[in-house]
Protein backbone atom coordinates (compact mmCIF):
# COMPACT_ATOMS: atom_id res chain seq x y z
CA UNK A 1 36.36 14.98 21.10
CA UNK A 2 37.19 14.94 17.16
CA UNK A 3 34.56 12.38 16.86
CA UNK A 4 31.26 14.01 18.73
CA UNK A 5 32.20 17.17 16.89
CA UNK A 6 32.08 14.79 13.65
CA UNK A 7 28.76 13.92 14.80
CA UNK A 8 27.07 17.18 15.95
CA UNK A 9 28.31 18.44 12.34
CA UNK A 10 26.56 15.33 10.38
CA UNK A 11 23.54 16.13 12.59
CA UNK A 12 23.66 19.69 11.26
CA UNK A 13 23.85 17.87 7.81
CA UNK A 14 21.23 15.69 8.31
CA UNK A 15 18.97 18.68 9.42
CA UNK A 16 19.36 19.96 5.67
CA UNK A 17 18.57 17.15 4.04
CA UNK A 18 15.86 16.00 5.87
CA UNK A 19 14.56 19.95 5.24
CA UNK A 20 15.25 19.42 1.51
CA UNK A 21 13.18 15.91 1.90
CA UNK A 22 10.13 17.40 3.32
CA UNK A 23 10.23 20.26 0.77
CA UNK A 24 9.97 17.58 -1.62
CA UNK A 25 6.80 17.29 -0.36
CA UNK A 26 5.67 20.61 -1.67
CA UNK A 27 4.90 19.13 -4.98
CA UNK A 28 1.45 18.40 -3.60
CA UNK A 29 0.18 21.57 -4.62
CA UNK A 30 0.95 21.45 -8.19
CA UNK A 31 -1.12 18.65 -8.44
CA UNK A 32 -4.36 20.45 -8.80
CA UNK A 33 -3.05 22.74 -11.53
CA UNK A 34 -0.89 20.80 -14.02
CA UNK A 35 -1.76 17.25 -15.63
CA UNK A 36 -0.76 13.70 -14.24
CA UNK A 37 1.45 13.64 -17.54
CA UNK A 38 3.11 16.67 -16.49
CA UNK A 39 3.74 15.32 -13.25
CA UNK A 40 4.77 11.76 -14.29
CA UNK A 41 7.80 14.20 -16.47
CA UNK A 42 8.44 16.06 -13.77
CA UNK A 43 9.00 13.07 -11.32
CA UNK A 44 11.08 11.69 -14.24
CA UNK A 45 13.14 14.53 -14.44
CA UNK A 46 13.83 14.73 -10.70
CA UNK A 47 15.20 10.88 -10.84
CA UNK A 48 17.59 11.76 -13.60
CA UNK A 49 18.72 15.18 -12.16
CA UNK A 50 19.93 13.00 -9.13
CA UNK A 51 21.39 10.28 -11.17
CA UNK A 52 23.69 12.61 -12.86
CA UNK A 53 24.37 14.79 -10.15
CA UNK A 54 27.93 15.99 -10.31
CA UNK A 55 29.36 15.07 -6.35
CA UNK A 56 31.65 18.37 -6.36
CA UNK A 57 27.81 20.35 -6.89
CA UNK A 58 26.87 23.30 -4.48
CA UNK A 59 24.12 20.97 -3.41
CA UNK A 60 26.02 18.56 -2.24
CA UNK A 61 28.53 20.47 -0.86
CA UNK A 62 25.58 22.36 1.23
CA UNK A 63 24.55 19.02 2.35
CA UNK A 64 27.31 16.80 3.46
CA UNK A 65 30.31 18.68 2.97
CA UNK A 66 32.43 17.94 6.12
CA UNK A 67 35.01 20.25 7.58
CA UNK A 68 37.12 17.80 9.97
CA UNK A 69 40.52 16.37 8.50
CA UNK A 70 40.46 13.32 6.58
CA UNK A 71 36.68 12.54 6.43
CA UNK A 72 36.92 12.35 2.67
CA UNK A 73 35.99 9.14 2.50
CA UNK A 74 32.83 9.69 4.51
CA UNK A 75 31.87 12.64 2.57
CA UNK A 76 31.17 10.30 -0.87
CA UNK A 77 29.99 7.05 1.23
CA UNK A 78 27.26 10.12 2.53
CA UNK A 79 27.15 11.88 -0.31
CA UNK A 80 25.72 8.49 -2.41
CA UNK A 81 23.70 7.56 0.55
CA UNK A 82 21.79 11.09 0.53
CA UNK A 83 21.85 10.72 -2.82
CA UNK A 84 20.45 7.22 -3.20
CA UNK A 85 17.44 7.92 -1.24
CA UNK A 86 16.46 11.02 -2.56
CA UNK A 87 16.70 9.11 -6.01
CA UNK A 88 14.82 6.19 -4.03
CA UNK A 89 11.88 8.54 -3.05
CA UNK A 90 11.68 9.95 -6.84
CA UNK A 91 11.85 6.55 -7.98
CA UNK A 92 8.51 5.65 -5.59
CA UNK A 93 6.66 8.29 -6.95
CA UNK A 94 7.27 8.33 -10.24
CA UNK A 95 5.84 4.62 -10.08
CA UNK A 96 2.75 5.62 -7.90
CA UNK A 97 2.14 8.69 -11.05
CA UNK A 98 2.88 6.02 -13.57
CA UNK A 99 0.61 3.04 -12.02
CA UNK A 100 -2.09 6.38 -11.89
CA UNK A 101 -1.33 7.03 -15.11
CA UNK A 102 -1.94 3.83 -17.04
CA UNK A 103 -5.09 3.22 -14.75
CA UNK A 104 -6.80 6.56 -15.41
CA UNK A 105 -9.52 5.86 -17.43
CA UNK A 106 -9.82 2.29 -15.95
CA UNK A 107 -12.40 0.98 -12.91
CA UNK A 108 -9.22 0.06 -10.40
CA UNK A 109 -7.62 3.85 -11.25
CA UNK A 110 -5.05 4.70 -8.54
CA UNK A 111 -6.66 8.54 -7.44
CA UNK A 112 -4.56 11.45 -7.40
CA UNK A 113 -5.21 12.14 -3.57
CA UNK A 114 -3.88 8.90 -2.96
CA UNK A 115 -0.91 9.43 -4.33
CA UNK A 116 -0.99 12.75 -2.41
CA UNK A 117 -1.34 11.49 0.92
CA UNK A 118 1.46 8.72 0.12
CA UNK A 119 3.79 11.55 -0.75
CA UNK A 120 2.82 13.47 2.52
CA UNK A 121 3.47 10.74 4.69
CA UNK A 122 7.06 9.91 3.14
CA UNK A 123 8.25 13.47 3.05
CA UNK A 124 6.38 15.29 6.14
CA UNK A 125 5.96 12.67 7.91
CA UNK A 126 9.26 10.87 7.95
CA UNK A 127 11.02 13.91 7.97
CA UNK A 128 9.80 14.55 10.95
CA UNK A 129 10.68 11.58 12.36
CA UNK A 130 14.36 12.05 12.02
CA UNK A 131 14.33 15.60 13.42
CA UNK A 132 13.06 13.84 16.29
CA UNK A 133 14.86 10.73 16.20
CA UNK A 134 18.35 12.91 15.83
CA UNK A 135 17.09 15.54 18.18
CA UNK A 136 17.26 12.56 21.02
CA UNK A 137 20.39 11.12 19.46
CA UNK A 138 21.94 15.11 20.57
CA UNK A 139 20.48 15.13 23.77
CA UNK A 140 21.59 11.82 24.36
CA UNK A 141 25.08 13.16 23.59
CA UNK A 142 25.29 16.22 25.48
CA UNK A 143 24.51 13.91 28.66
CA UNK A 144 27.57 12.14 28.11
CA UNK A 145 26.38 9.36 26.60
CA UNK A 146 28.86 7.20 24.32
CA UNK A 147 26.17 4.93 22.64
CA UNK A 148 24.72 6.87 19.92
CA UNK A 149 23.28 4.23 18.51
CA UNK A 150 19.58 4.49 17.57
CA UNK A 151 17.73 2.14 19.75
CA UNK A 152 14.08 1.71 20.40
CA UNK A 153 14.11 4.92 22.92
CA UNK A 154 14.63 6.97 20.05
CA UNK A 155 12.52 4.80 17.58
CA UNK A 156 9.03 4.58 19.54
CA UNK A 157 8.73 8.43 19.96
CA UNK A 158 9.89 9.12 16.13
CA UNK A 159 7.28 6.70 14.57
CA UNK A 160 4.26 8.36 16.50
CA UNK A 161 5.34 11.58 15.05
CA UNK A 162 5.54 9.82 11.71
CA UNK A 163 2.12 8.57 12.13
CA UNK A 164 0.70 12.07 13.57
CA UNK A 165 2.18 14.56 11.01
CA UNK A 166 1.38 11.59 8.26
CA UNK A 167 -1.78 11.57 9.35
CA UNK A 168 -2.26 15.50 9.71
CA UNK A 169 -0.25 16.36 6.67
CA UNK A 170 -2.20 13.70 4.31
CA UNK A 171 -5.56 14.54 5.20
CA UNK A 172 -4.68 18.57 4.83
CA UNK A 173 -3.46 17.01 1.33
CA UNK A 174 -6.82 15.17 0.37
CA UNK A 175 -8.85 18.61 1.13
CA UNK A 176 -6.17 20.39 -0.67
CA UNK A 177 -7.43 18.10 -3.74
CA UNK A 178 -10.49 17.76 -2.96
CA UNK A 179 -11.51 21.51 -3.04
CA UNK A 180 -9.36 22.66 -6.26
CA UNK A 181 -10.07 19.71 -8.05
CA UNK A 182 -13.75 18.98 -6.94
CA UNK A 183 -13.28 15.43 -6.39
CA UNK A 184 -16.31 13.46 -5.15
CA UNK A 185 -14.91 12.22 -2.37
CA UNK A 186 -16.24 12.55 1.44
CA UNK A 187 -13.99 13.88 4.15
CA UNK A 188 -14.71 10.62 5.89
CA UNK A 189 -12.45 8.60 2.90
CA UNK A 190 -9.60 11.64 3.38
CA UNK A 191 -9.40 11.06 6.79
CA UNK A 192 -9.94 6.93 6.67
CA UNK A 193 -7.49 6.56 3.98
CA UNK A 194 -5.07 9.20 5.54
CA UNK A 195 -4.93 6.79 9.24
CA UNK A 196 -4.26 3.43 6.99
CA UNK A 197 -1.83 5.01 4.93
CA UNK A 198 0.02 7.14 7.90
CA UNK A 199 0.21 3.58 10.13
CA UNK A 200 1.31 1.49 6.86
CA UNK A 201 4.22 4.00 6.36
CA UNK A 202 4.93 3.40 10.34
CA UNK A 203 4.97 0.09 10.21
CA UNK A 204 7.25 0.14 7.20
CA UNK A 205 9.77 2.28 8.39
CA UNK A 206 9.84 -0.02 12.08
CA UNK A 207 10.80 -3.20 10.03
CA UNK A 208 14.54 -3.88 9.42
CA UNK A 209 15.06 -4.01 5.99
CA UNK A 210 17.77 -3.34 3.19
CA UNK A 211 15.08 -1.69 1.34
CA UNK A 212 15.19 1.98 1.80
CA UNK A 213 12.31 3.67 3.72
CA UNK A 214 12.57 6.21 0.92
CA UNK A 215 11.30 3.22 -1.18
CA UNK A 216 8.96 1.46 1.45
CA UNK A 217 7.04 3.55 2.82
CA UNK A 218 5.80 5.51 -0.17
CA UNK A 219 4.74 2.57 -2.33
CA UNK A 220 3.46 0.97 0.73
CA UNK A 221 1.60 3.57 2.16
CA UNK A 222 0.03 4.48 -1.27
CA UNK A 223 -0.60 0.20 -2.04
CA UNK A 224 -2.78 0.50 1.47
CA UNK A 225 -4.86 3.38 0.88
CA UNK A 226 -5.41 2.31 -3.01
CA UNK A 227 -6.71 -0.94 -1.84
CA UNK A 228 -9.09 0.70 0.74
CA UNK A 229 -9.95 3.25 -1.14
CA UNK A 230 -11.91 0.55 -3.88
CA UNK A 231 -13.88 -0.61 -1.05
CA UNK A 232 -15.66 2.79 -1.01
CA UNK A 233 -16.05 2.08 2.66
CA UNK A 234 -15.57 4.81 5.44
CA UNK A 235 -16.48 5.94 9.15
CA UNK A 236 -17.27 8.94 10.77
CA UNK A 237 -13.74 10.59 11.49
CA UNK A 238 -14.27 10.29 15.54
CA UNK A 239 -15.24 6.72 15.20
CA UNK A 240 -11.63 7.04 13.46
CA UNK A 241 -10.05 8.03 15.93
CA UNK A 242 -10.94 6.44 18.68
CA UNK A 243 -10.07 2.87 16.62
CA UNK A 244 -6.25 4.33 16.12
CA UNK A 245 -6.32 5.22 20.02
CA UNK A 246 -7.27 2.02 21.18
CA UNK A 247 -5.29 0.15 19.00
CA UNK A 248 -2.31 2.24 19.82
CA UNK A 249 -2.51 2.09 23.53
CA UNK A 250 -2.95 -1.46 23.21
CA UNK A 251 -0.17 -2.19 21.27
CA UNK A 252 2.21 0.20 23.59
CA UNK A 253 1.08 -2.03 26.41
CA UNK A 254 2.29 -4.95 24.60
CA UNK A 255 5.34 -3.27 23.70
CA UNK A 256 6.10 -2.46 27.00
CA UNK A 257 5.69 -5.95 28.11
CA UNK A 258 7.94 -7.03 25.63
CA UNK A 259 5.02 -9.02 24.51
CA UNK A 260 5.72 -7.39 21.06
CA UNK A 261 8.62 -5.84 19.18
CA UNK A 262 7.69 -1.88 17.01
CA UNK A 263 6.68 -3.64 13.91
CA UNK A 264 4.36 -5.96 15.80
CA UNK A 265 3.08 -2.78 17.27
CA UNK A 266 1.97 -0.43 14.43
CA UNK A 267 1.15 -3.91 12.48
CA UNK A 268 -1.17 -5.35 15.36
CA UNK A 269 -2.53 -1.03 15.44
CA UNK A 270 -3.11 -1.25 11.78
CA UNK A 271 -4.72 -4.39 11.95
CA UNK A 272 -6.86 -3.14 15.11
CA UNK A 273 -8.03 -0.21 13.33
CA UNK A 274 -9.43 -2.27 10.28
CA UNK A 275 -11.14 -4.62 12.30
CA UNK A 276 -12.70 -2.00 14.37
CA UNK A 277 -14.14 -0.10 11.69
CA UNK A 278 -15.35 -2.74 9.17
CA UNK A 279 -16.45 -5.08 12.23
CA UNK A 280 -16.72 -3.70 15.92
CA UNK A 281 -14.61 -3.25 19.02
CA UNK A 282 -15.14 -6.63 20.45
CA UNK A 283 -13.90 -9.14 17.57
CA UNK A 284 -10.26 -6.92 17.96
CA UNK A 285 -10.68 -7.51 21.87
CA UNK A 286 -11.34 -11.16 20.72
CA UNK A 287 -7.95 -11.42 18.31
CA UNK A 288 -6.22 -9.67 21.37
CA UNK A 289 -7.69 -12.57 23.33
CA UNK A 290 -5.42 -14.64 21.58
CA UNK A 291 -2.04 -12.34 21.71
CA UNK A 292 -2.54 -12.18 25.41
CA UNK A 293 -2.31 -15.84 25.53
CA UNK A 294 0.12 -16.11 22.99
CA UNK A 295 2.24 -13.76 24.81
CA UNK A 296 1.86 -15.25 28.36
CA UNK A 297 2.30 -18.70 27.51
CA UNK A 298 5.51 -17.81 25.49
CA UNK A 299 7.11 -17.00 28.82
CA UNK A 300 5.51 -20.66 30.67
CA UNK A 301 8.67 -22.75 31.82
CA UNK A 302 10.32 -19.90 29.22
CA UNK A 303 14.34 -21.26 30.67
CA UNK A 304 13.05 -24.64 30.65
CA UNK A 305 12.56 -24.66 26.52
CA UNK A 306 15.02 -22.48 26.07
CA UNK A 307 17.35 -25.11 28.05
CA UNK A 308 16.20 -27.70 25.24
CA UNK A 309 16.28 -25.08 22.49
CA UNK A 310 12.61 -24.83 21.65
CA UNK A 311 11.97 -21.45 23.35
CA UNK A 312 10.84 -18.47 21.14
CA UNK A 313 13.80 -16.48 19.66
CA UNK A 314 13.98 -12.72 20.72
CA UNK A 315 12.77 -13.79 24.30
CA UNK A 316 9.22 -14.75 23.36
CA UNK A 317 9.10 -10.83 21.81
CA UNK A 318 6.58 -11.19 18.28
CA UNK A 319 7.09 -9.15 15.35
CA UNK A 320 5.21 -8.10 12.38
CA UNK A 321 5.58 -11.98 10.67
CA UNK A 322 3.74 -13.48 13.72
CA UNK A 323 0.92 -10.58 13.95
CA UNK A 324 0.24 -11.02 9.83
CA UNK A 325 0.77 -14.61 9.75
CA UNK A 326 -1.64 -15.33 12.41
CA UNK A 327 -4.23 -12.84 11.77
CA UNK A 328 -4.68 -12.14 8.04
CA UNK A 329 -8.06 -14.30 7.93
CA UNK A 330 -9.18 -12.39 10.90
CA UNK A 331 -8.58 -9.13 9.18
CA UNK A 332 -10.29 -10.48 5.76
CA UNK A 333 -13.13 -11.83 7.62
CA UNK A 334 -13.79 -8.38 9.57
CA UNK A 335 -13.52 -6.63 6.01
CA UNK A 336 -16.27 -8.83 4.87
CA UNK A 337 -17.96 -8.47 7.58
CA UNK A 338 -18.76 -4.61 6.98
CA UNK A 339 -18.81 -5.23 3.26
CA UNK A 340 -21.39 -8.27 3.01
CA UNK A 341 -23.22 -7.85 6.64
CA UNK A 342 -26.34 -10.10 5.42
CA UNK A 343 -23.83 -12.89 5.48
CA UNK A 344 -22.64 -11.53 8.92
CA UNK A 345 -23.66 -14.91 11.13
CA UNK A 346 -21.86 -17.03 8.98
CA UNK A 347 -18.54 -14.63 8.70
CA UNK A 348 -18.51 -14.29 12.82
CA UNK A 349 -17.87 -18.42 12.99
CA UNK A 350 -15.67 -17.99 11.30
CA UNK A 351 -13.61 -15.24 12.49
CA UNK A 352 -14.02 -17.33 15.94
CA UNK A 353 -12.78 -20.85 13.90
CA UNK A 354 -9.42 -18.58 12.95
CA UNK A 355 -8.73 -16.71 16.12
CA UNK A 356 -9.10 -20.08 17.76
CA UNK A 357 -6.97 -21.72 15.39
CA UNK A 358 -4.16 -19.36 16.09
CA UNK A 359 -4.68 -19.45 20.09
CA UNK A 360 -5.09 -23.38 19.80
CA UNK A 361 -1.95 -24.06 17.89
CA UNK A 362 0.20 -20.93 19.76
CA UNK A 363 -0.90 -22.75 23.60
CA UNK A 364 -0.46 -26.67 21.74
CA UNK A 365 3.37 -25.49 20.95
CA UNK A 366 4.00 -23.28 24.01
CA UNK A 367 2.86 -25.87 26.51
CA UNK A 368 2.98 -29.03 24.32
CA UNK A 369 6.66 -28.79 24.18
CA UNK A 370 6.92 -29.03 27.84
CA UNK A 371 5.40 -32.03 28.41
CA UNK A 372 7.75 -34.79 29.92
CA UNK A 373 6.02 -38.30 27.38
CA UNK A 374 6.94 -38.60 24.13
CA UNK A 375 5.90 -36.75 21.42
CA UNK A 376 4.57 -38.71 18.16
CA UNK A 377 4.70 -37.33 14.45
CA UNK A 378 1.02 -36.75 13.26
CA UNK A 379 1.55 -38.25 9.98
CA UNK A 380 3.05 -41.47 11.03
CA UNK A 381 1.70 -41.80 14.35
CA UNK A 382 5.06 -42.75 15.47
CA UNK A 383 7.51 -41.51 18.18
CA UNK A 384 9.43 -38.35 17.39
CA UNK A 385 11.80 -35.91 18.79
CA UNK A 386 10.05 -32.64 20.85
CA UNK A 387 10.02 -29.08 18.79
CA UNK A 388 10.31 -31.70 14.92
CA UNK A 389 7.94 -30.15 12.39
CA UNK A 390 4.48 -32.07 13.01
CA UNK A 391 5.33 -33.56 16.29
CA UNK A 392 2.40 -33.36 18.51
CA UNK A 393 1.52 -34.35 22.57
CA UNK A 394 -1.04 -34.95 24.34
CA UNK A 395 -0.83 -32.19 26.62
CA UNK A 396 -0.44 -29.96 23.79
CA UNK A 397 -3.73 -31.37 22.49
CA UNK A 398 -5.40 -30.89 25.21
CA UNK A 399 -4.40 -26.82 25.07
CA UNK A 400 -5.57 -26.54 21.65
CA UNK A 401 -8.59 -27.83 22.68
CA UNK A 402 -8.74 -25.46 26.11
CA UNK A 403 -7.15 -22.77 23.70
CA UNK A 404 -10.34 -23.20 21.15
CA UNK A 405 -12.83 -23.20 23.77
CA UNK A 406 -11.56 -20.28 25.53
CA UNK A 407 -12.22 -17.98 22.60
CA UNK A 408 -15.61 -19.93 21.92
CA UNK A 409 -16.20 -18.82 25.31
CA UNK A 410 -15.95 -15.35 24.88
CA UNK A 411 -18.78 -14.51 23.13
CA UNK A 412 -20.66 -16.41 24.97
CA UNK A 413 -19.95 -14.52 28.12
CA UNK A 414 -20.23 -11.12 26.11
CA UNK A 415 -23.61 -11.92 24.32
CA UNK A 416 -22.44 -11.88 20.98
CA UNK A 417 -24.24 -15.23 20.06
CA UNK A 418 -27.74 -16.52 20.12
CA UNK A 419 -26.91 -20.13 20.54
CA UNK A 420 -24.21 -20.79 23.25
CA UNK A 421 -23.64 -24.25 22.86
CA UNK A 422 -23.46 -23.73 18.56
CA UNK A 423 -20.62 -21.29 19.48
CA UNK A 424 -18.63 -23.15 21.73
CA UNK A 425 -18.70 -26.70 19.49
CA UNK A 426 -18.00 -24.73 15.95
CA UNK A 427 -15.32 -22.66 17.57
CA UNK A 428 -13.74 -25.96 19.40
CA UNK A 429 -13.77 -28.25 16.54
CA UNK A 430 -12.38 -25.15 14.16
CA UNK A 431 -9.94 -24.13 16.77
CA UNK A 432 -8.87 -27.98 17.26
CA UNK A 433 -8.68 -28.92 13.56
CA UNK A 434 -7.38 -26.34 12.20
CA UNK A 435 -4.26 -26.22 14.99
CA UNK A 436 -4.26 -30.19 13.71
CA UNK A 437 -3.89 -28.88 10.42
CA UNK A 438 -0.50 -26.70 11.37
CA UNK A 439 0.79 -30.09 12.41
CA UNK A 440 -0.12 -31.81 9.33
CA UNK A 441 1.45 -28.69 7.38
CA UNK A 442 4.57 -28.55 9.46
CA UNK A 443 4.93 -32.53 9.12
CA UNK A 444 4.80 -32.11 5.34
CA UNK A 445 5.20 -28.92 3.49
CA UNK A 446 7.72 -26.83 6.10
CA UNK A 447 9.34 -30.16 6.33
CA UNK A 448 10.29 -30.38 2.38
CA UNK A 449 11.02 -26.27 2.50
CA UNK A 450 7.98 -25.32 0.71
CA UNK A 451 6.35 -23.14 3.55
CA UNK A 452 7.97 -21.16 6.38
CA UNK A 453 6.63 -21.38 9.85
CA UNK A 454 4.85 -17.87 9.38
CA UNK A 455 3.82 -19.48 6.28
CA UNK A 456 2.26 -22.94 7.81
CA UNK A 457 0.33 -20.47 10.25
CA UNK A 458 -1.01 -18.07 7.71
CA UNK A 459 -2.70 -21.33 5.76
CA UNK A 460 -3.88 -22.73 8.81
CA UNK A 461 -5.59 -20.09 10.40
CA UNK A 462 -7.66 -19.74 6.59
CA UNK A 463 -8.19 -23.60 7.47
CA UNK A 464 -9.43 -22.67 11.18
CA UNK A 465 -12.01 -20.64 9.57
CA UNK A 466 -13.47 -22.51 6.64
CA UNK A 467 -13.19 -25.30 8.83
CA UNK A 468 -15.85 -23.40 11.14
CA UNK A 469 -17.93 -22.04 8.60
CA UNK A 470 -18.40 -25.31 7.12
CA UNK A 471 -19.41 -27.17 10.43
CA UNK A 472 -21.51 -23.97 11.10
CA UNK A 473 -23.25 -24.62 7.77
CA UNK A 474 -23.72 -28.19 8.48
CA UNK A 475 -25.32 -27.54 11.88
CA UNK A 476 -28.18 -24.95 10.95
């Protein structure tokens, strides 16, 4: 009984803070009215405030006092933990004022509504996320429920209402800006900029890490909507929206499936979004082409490879490495795409050379490692042990091939190419080679320790696409 009544009274505590965390957030509207000097000081003064903040102050005593006998020693272990991220979240925007700063009066400056919207979505909209996140963890308790752990039931519903009220919160910032500043900016960017940022801070705060989220998702969101924000490139806002719908749903579907994990979620949304708006709809229906695949050959004779101890770890369940790894040329590609559209012919190849490279090589290992002759090591040609680095099959040839051709195929089928036959070869032989080129990596560089799986696939897929483009070059 002692201990739920511990816990109902560090909710209570954790209400405060995360209050006191979102009122942070306030300093948004000074920014119209004072300097970015002034407000570089000010964040400055905030981090050394907390750094010398006595623990026996009325602040802290508001905020994590506890009143149950002997929980001293939790009181300071909470006490520097509250502290240490509200020092954490000083700390990311004094560097966001500081990087804005420096960059002022440059061409790459870092704009003052970006660093806005960053703020909103760390304070607001992670804020709000633990009311709700702790709000379940109570209900959860006055059920009679002894786990009050946080699991994914209470993470999924908290990181949508991160990614609403960050979304909300940092586009009512960028018009706060906007209109007392007279920044020429359209409300298209404030809203653009506000979805990438609100997801990026999602996707942050889903991936387990010993960096704080105080820390993360600030700089993070505010790196993403700096880097989008040079482009100069925007949509209408209901264009917007329906992107982040689609890609959401989507990626709750795969989610539920267990297909993917909540950072492969908001990563594969984020990623969704991008390519919708800076492409169209059907090259993210083509990329989800190959997570469908992915995902259902994972589970193929799933007991069977894990009996042999080749199956996927986490059940066959991706996460963000295996979303970015596979489809960072994909998401480059679609940028270009709506950046450079009169080389637009040339740029679709080769999105389909790196989507098949990913489903080719995904299908060659999934199925390849079931096959019952023995496998050979593509650098020596000799025979090798099943699931070695660079160890390759003729059945799992034959899927990257089937793999590649699949995704040729689509287009095809959806008229998104003149010349059928063009598509299907350049996408086949990109698809094929490049998977042969994750063998030849795996064989050589992950072998020695100089690239990671995620790494081998993330060069490979790049391969997968020059590969096409070049053959599509040669061809014309």
């Amino acid at each position: 009984m002692e201990g739920i009544q511990g816990l109902f009274e560090k909710m209570d505590h954790e209400y405060r803070r995360q209050l006191l965390h979102a009122a942070f957030g306030l300093l948004i509207l000074l920014f119209p009215f004072i300097g970015s000097e002034v407000l570089l000081l000010l964040s400055f003064l905030i981090i050394i405030g907390l750094t010398f903040l006595p623990e026996d102050s009325q602040i802290n005593k508001y905020l994590y006092k506890k009143t149950l006998p002997g929980s001293r020693e939790m009181l300071t272990g909470n006490i520097n933990e509250g502290l240490k991220s509200a020092k954490n979240l000083a700390i990311a925007v004094f560097i966001l004022m500081l990087i804005g700063s420096l960059l002022e009066f440059t061409p790459y400056q870092l704009p003052l509504y970006v660093i806005a919207g960053a703020i909103a979505v760390s304070t607001f909209g992670t804020s709000s996320a633990n009311f709700m996140r702790h709000r379940k963890k109570l209900q959860s308790l006055r059920q009679g429920s002894k786990n009050s752990a946080v699991h994914d039931y209470y993470l999924l519903p908290s990181s949508i209402v991160l990614l609403v009220v960050g979304i909300v919160t940092a586009y009512i910032a960028g018009i706060w800006l906007m209109y007392w500043q007279g920044i020429d900016v359209s409300l298209n960017m404030i809203f653009f900029l506000a979805v990438i940022g609100s997801i990026t801070g999602a996707l942050f705060e889903s991936i387990p890490s010993r960096i704080d989220n105080n820390l993360s998702v600030p700089l993070g969101s505010g790196m993403s909507m700096w880097l989008f924000s040079s482009f100069g490139y925007s949509v209408p806002p209901q264009q917007m929206f329906f992107a982040l719908v689609f890609s959401i749903v989507l990626g709750y579907l795969a989610y539920r499936t267990k297909i993917a994990d909540l950072s492969a979620l908001f990563s594969a949304s984020l990623l969704g979004v991008l390519i919708i708006v800076f492409s169209e709809l059907f090259w993210f229906i083509l990329l989800l082409t190959f997570f469908i695949l992915g995902g259902a050959f994972t589970k193929y004779k799933y007991r069977y490879k894990e009996s042999i101890g080749l199956a996927q770890s986490k059940g066959g369940v991706r996460s963000y490495e295996n979303v970015f790894s596979n489809s960072t040329a994909a998401l480059v590609l679609a940028i270009c795409y709506g950046i450079y559209p009169q080389h637009a012919e040339l740029i679709i190849f080769a999105y389909l050379g790196t989507v098949a490279t990913a489903t080719g090589d995904t299908l060659a290992s999934e199925i390849g490692t079931t096959a019952h002759s023995q496998p050979i090591m593509i650098t020596t040609l000799k025979p090798t042990h099943a699931g070695v680095d660079g160890a390759v099959t003729i059945l799992g040839e034959l899927a990257a091939i089937l793999g590649s051709m699949a995704i040729g195929l689509l287009p095809v089928l959806f008229g998104k190419v003149d010349n059928a036959f063009l598509a299907l070869a350049v996408t086949t032989a990109g698809g094929f080679l490049g998977t042969n080129v994750d063998s030849l990596l795996g064989a050589t560089l992950q072998k020695r320790g100089l690239l990671t799986n995620s790494g081998v696939n993330f060069v490979a897929t790049f391969a997968g696409a020059i590969i096409s483009g070049v053959i599509y070059l040669l061809l014309v």
